[in-house]
PDB file of N, CA and C in Angstrom:
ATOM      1  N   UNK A   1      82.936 107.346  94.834  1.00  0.00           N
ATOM      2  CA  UNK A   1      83.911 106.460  94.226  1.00  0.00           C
ATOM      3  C   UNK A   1      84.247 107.017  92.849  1.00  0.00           C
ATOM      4  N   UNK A   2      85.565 107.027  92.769  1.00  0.00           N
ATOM      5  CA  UNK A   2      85.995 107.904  91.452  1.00  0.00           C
ATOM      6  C   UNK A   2      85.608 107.131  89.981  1.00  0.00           C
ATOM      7  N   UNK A   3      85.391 105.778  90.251  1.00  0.00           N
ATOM      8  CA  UNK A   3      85.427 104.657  88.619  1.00  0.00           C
ATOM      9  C   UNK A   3      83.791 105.175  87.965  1.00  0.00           C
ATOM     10  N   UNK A   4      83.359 105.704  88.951  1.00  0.00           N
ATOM     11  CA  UNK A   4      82.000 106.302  87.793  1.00  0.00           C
ATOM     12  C   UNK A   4      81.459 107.285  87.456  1.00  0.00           C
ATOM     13  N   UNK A   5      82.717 108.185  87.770  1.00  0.00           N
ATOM     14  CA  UNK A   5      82.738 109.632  87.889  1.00  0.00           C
ATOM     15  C   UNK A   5      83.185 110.299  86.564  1.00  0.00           C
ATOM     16  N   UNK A   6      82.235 110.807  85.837  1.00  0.00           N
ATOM     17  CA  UNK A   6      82.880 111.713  84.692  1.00  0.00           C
ATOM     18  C   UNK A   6      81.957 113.223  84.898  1.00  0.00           C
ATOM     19  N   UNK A   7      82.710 113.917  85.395  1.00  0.00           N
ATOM     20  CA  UNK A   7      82.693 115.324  85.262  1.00  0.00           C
ATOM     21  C   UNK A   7      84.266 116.043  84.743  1.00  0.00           C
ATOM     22  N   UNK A   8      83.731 116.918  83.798  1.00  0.00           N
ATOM     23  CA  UNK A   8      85.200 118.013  83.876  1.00  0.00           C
ATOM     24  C   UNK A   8      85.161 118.401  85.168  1.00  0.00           C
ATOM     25  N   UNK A   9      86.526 118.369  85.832  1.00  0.00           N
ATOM     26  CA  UNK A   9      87.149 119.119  87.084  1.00  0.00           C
ATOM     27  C   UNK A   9      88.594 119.870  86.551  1.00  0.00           C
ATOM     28  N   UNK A  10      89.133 119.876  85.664  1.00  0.00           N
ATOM     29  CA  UNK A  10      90.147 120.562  85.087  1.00  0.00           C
ATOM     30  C   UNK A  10      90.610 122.109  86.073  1.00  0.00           C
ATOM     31  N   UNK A  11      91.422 121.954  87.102  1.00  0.00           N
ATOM     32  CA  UNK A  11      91.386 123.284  87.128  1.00  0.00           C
ATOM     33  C   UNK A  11      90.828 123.469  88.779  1.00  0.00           C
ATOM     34  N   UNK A  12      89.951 122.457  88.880  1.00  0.00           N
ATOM     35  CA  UNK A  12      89.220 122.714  89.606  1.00  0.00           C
ATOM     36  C   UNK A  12      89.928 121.974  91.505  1.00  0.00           C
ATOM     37  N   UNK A  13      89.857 122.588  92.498  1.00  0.00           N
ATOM     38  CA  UNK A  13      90.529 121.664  93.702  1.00  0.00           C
ATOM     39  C   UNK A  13      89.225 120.534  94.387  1.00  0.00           C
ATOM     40  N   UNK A  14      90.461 119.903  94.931  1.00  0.00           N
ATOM     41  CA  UNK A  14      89.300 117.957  95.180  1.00  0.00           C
ATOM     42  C   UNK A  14      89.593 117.504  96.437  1.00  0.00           C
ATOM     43  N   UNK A  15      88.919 117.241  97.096  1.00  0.00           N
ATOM     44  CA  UNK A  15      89.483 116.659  98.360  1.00  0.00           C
ATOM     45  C   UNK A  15      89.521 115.267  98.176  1.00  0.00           C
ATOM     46  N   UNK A  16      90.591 114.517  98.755  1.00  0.00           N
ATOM     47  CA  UNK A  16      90.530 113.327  98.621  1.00  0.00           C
ATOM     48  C   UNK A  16      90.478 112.611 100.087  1.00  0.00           C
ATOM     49  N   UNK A  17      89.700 111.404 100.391  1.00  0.00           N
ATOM     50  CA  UNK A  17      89.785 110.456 101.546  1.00  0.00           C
ATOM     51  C   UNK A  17      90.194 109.096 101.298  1.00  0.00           C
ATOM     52  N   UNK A  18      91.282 108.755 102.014  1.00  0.00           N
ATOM     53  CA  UNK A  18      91.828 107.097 102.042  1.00  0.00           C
ATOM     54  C   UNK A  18      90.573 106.384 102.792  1.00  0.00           C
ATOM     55  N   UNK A  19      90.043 105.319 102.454  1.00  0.00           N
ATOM     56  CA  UNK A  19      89.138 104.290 102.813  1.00  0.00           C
ATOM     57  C   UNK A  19      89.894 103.066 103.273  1.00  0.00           C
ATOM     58  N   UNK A  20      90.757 103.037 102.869  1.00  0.00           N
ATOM     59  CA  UNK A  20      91.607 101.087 102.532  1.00  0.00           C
ATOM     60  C   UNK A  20      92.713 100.967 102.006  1.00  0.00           C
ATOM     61  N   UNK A  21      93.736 100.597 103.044  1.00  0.00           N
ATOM     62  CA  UNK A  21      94.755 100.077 101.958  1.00  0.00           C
ATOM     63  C   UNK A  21      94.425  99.089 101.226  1.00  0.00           C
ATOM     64  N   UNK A  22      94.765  98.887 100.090  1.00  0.00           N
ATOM     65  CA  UNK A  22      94.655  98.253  99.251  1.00  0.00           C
ATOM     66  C   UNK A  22      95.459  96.576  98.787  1.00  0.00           C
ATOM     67  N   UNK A  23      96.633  96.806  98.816  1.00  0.00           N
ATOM     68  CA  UNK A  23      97.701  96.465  98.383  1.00  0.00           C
ATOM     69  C   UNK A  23      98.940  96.881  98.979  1.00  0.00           C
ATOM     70  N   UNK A  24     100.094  96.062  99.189  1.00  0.00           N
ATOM     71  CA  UNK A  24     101.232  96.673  98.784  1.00  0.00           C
ATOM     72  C   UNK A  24     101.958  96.815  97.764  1.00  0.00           C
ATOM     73  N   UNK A  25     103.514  97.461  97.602  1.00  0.00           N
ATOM     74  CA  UNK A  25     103.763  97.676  96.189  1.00  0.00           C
ATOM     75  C   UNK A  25     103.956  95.807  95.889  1.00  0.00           C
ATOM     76  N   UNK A  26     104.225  95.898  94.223  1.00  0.00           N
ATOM     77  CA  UNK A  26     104.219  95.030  93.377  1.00  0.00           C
ATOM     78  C   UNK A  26     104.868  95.473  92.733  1.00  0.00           C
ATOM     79  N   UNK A  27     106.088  94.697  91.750  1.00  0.00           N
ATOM     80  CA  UNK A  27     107.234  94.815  90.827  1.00  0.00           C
ATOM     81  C   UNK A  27     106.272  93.692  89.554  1.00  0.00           C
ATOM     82  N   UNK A  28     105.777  94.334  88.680  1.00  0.00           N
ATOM     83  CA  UNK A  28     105.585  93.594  87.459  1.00  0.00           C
ATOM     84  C   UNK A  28     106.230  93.333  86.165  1.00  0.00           C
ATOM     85  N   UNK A  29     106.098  91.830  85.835  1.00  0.00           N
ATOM     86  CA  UNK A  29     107.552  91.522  84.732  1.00  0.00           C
ATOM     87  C   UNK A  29     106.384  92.053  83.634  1.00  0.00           C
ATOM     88  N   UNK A  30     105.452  92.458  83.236  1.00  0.00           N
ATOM     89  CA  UNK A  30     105.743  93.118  81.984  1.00  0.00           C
ATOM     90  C   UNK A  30     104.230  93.951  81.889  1.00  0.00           C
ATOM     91  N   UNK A  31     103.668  94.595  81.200  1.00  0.00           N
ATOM     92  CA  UNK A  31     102.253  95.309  81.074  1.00  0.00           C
ATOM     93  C   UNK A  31     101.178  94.860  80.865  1.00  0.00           C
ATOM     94  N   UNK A  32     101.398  93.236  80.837  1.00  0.00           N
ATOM     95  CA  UNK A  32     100.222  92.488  81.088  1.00  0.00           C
ATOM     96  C   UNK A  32      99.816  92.438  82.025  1.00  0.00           C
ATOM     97  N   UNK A  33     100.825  91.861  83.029  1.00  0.00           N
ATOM     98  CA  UNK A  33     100.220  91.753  84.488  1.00  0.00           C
ATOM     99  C   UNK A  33     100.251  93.191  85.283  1.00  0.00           C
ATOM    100  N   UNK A  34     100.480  93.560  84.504  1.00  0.00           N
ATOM    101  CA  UNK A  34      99.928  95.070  85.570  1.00  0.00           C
ATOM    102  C   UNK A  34      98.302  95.842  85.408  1.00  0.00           C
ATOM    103  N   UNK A  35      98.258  95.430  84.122  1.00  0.00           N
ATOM    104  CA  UNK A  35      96.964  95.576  83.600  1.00  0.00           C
ATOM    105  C   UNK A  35      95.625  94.453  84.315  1.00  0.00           C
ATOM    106  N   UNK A  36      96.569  93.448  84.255  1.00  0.00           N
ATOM    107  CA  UNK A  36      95.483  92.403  84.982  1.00  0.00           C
ATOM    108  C   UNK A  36      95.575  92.737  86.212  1.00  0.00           C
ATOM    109  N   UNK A  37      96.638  93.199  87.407  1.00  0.00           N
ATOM    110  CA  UNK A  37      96.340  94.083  88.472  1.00  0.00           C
ATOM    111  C   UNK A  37      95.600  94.525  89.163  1.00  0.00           C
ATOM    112  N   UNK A  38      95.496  95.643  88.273  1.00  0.00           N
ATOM    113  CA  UNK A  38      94.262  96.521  87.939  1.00  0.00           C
ATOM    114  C   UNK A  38      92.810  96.396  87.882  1.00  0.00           C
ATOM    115  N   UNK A  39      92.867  95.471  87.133  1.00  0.00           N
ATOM    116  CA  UNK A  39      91.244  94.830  86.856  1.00  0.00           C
ATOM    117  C   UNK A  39      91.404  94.292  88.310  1.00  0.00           C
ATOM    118  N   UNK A  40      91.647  93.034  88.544  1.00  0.00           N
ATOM    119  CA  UNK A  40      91.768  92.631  90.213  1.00  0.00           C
ATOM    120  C   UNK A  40      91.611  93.802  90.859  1.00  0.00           C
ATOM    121  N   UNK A  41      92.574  94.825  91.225  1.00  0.00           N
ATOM    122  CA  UNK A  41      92.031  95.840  92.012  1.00  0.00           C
ATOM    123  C   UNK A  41      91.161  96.434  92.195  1.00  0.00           C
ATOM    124  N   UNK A  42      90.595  96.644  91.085  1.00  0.00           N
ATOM    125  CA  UNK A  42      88.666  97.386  90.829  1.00  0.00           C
ATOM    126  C   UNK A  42      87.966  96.474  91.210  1.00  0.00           C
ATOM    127  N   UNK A  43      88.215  95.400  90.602  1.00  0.00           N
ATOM    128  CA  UNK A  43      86.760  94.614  91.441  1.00  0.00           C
ATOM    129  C   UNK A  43      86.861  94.605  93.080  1.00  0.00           C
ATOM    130  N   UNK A  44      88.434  94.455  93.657  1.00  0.00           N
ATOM    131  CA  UNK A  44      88.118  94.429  95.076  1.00  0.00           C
ATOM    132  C   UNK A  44      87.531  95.849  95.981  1.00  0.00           C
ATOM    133  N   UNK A  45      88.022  96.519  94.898  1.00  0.00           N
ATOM    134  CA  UNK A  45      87.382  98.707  95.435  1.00  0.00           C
ATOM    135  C   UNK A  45      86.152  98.092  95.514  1.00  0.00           C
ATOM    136  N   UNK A  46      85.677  98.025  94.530  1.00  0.00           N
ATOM    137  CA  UNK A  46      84.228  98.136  94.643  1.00  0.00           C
ATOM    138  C   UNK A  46      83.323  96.844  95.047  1.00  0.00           C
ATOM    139  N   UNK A  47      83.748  95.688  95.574  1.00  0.00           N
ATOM    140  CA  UNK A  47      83.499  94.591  96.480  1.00  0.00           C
ATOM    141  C   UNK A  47      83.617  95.548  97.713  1.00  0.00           C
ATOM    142  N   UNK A  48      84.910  96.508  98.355  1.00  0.00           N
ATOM    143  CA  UNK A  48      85.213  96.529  99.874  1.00  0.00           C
ATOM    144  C   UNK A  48      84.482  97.949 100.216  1.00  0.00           C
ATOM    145  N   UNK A  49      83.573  98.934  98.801  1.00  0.00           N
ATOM    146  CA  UNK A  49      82.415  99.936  99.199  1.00  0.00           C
ATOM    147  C   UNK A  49      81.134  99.062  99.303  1.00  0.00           C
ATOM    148  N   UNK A  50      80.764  97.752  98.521  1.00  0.00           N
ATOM    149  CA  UNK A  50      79.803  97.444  98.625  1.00  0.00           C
ATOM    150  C   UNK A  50      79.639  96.672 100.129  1.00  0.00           C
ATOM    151  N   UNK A  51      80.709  95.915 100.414  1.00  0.00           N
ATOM    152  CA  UNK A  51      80.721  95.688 101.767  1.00  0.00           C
ATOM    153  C   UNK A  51      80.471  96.588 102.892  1.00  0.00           C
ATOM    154  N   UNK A  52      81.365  97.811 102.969  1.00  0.00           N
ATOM    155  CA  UNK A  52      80.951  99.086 103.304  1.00  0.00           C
ATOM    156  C   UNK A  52      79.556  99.955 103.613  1.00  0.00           C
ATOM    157  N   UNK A  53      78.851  99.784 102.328  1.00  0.00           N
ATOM    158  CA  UNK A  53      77.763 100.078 102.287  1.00  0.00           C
ATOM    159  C   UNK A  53      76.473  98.933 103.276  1.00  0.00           C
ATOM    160  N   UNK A  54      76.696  97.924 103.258  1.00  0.00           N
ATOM    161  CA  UNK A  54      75.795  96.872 103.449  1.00  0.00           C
ATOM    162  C   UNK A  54      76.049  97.282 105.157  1.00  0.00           C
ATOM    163  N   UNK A  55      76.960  97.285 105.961  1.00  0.00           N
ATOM    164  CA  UNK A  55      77.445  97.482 107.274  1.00  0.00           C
ATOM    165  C   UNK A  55      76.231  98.570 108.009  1.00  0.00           C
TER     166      UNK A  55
END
């Protein structure tokens, strides 16, 4: 899961895998609620690996 990942990769190639859609798009009236989004979205990533994991 990428949210606890700090390595330099600069440069470097990554494979990536889809797990979940997530969402569909969303039109937000201003950078608040996109920010709050966001937060909503992380907690459900990492609610739908921990679910994942428990399986």
């Amino acid at each position: 899961m990428i949210f606890d990942f700090d390595t330099f990769i600069y440069g470097e190639s990554v494979r990536i895998r889809w797990y979940h859609y997530l969402r569909g798009e969303v039109k937000f009236e201003n950078a608040q609620g996109l920010i709050a989004q966001l937060g909503q979205d992380k907690i459900n990533t990492r609610q739908y690996f921990e679910d994942l994991r428990r399986q």
